[in-house]
Protein backbone atom coordinates (compact mmCIF):
# COMPACT_ATOMS: atom_id res chain seq x y z
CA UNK A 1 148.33 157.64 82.58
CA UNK A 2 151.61 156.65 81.20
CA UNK A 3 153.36 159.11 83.29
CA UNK A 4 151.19 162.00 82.36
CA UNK A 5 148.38 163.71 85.13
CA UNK A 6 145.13 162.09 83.36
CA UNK A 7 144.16 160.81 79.91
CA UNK A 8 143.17 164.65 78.40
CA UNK A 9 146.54 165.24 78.98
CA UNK A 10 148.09 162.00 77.46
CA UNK A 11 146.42 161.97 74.34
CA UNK A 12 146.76 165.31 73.56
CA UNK A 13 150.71 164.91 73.63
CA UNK A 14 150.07 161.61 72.11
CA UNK A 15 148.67 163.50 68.73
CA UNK A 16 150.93 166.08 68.81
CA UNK A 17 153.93 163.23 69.19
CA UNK A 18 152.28 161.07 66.32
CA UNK A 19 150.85 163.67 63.94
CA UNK A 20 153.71 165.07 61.97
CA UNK A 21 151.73 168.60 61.30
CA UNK A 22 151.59 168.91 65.00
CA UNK A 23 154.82 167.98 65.86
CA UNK A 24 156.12 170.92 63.78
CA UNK A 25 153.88 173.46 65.28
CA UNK A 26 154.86 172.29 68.87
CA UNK A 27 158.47 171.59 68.02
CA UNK A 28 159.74 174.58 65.38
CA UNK A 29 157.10 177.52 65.56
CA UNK A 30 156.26 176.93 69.01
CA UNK A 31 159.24 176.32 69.87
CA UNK A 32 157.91 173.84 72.72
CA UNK A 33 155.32 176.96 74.28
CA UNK A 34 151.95 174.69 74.68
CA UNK A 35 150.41 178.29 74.73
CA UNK A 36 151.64 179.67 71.45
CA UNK A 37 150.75 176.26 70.03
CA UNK A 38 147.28 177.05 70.80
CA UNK A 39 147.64 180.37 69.06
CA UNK A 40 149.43 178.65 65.96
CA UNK A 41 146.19 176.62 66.10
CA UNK A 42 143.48 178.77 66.39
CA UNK A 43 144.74 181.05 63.66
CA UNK A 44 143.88 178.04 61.54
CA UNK A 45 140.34 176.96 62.74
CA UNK A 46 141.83 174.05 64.78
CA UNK A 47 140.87 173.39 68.28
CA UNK A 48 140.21 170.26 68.97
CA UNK A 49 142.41 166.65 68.07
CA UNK A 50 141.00 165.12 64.96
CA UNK A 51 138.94 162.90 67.72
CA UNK A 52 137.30 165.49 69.55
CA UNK A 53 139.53 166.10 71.90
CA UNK A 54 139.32 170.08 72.99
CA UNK A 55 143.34 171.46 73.42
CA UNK A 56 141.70 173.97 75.89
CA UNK A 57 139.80 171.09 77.56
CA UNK A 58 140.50 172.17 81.68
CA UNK A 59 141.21 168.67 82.57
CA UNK A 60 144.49 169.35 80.34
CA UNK A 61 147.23 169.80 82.44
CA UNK A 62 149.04 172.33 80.18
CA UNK A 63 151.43 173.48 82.10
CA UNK A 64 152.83 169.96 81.99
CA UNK A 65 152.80 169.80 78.25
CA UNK A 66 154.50 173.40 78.41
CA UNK A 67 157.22 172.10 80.67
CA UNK A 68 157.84 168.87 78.76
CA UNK A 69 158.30 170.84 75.51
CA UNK A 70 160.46 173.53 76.71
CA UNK A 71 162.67 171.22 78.62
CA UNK A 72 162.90 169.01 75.46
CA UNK A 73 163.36 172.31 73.41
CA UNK A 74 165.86 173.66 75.62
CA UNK A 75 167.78 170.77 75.48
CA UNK A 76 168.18 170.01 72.06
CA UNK A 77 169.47 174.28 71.91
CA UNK A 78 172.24 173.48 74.36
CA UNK A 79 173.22 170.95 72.17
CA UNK A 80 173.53 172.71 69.23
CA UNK A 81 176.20 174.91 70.61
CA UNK A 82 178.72 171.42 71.31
């Protein structure tokens, strides 16, 4: 689904792109870890997307998320230091 493993997986990253509260998580305190997002999120009450969607749901492939986000995150550090 659009280049992600399955739909779970999609629309999670899809909320966390389009959701500007989520985006920061992922992006700044996260740092682009899909596992200390969840943290971030629990600590708050928050475990599902604002449609139901669980971010522990087993179809999500988070590993993929993880990977995206660190890659993205690693990137935009190597780039700093030009």
């Amino acid at each position: 689904m659009n280049g992600w493993t399955n739909w779970e997986t999609w629309h999670i990253v899809a909320w966390i792109d389009n959701d500007e509260s989520l985006n920061r998580i992922m992006r700044q305190s996260a740092r682009g870890n899909y596992k200390q997002f969840l943290s971030i999120l629990s600590q708050f009450g928050i475990t599902k997307t604002p449609d139901g969607v669980s971010y522990t749901d087993p179809k999500v492939n988070q590993q993929e998320i993880n990977n995206a986000y660190t890659e993205e995150f690693n990137t935009n550090q190597n780039l700093s230091h030009v």
